[in-house]
C-alpha atoms as a PDB file:
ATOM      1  CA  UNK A   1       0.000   0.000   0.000  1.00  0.00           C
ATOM      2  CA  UNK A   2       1.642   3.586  -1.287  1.00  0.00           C
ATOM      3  CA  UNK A   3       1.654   6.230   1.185  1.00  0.00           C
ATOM      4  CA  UNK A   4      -0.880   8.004   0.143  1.00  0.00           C
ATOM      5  CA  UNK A   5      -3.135   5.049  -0.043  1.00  0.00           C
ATOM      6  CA  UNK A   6      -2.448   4.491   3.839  1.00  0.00           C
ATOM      7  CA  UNK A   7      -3.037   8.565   4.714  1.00  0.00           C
ATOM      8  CA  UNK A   8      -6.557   8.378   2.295  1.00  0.00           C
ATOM      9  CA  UNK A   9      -7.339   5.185   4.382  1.00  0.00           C
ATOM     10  CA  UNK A  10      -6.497   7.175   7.763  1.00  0.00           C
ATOM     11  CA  UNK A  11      -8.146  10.359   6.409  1.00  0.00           C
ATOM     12  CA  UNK A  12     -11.745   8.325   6.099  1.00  0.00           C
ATOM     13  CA  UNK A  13     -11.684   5.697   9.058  1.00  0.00           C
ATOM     14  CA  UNK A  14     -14.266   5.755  11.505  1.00  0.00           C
ATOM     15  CA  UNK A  15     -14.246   7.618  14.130  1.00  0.00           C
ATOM     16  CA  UNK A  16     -12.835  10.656  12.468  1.00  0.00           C
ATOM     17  CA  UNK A  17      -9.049  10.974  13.358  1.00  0.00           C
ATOM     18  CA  UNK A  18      -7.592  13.212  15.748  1.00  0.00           C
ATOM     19  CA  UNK A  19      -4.283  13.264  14.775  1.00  0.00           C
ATOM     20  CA  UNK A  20      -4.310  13.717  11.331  1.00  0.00           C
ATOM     21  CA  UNK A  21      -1.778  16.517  10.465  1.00  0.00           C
ATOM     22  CA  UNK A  22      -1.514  19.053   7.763  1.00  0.00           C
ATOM     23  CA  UNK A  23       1.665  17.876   5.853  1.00  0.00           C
ATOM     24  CA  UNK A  24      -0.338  14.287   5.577  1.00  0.00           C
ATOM     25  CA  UNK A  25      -3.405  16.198   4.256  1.00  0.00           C
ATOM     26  CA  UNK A  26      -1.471  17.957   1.237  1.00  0.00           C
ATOM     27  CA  UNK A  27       0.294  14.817   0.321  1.00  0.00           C
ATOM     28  CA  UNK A  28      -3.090  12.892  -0.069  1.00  0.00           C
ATOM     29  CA  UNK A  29      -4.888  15.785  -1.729  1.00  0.00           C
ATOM     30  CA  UNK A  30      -1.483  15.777  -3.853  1.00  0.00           C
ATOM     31  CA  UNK A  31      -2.100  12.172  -4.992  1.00  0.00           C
ATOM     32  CA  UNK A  32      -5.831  12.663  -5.939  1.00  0.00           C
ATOM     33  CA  UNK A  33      -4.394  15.270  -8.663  1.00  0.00           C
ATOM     34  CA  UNK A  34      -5.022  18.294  -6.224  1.00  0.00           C
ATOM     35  CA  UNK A  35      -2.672  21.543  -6.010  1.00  0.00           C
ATOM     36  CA  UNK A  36      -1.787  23.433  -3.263  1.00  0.00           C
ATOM     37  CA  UNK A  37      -2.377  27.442  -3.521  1.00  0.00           C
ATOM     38  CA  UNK A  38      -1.371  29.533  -0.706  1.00  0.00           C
ATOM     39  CA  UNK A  39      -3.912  32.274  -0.046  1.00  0.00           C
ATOM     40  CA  UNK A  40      -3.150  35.234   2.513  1.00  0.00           C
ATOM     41  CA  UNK A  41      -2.188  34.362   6.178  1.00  0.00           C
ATOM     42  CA  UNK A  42      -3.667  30.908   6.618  1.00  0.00           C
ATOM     43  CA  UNK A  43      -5.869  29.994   3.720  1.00  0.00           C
ATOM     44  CA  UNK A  44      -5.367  27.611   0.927  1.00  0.00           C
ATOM     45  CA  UNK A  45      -6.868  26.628  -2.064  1.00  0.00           C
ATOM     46  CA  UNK A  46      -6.640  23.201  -2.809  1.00  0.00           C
ATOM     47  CA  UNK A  47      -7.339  22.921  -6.922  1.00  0.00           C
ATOM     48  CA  UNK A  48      -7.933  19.842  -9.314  1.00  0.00           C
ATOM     49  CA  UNK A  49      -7.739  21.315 -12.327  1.00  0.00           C
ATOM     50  CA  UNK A  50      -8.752  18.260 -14.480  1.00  0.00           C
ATOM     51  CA  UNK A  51     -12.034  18.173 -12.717  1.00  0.00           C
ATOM     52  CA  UNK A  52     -12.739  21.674 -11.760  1.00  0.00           C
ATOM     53  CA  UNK A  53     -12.981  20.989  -7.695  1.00  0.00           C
ATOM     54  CA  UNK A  54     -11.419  23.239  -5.225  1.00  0.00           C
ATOM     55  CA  UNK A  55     -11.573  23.353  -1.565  1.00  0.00           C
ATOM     56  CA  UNK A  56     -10.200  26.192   0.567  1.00  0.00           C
ATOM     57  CA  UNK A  57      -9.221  25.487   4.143  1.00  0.00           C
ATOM     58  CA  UNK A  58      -7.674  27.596   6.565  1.00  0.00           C
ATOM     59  CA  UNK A  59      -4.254  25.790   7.913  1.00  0.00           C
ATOM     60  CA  UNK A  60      -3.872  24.806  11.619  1.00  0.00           C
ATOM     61  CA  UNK A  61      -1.739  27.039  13.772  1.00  0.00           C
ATOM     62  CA  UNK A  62       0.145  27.267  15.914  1.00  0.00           C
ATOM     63  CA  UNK A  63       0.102  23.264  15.260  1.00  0.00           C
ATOM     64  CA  UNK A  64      -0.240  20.862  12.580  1.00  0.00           C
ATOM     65  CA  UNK A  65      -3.072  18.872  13.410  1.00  0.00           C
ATOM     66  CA  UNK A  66      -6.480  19.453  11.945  1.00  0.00           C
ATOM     67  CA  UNK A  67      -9.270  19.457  13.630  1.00  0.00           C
ATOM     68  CA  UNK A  68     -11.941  16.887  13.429  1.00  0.00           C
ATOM     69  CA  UNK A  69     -14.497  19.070  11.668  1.00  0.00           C
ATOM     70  CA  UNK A  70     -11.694  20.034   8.942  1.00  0.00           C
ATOM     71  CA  UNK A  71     -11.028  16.257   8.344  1.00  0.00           C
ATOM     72  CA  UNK A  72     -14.590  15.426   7.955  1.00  0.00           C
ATOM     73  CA  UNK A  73     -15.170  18.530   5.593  1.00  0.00           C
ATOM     74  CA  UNK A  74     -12.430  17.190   3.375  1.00  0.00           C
ATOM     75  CA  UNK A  75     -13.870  13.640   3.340  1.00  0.00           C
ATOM     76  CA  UNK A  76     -17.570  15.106   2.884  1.00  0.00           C
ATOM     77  CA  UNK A  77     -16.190  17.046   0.174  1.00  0.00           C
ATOM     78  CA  UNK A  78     -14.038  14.095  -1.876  1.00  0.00           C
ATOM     79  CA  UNK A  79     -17.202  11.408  -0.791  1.00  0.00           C
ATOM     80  CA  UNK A  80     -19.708  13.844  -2.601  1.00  0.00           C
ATOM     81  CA  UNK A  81     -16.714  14.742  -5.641  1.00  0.00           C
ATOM     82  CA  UNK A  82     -16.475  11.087  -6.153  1.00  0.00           C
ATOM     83  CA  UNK A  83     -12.989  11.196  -5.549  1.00  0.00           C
ATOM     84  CA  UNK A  84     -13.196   8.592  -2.694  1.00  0.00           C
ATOM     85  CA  UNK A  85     -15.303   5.478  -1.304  1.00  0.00           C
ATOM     86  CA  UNK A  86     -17.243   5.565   1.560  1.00  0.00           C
ATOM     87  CA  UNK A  87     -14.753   3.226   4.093  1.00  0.00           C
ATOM     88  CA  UNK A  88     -16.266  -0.698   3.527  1.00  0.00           C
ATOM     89  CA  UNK A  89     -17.336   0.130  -0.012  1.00  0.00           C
ATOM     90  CA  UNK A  90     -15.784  -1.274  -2.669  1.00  0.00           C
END
C-alpha cells in the first residue's frame, strides 16, 4: 500500500481521526491530482484542475493537526466529488 493510499485510508476511518496533520493532508490531496495554492495568512486553495474541484481550508496554527471538523469537511467534500469510497465500499 503507497503512502498516500495508507493517509486516504487514515483520512476516512471511523471515528474521524484526531491526529491527522496538515503535511499528511497535502500529500493525499497531492495524490488525488489536487494543487496546493497559498492564499493570505492561513488559507489555501486546494485545486484539481482536471475536474474543476477546489476546496479552501484555513491551515492549523500554531500546530499541525487538523481538527476533526476540517477532516470530515475534506472527506464530505471528496465522498460527494467522487474522488473517494465511503470506508467498507468497494
Amino acid at each position: 500500500m503507497t503512502t498516500s493510499a495508507k493517509l486516504l485510508a487514515k483520512l476516512t476511518r471511523d471515528p474521524t481521526p484526531t491526529d491527522f496533520r496538515w503535511a499528511d493532508l497535502v500529500t493525499a490531496l497531492n495524490a488525488l491530482g489536487f494543487v496546493q495554492e497559498t492564499g493570505s495568512g492561513s488559507r489555501c486553495r486546494f485545486f484539481c484542475m482536471e475536474r474543476n474541484l477546489s476546496i479552501n481550508l484555513h491551515r492549523p496554527h500554531p500546530g499541525s493537526l487538523l481538527k476533526q471538523y476540517q477532516v470530515r469537511l475534506v472527506v464530505k467534500f471528496l465522498l460527494d466529488s467522487q474522488l473517494i469510497e465511503a470506508a467498507g465500499e468497494k
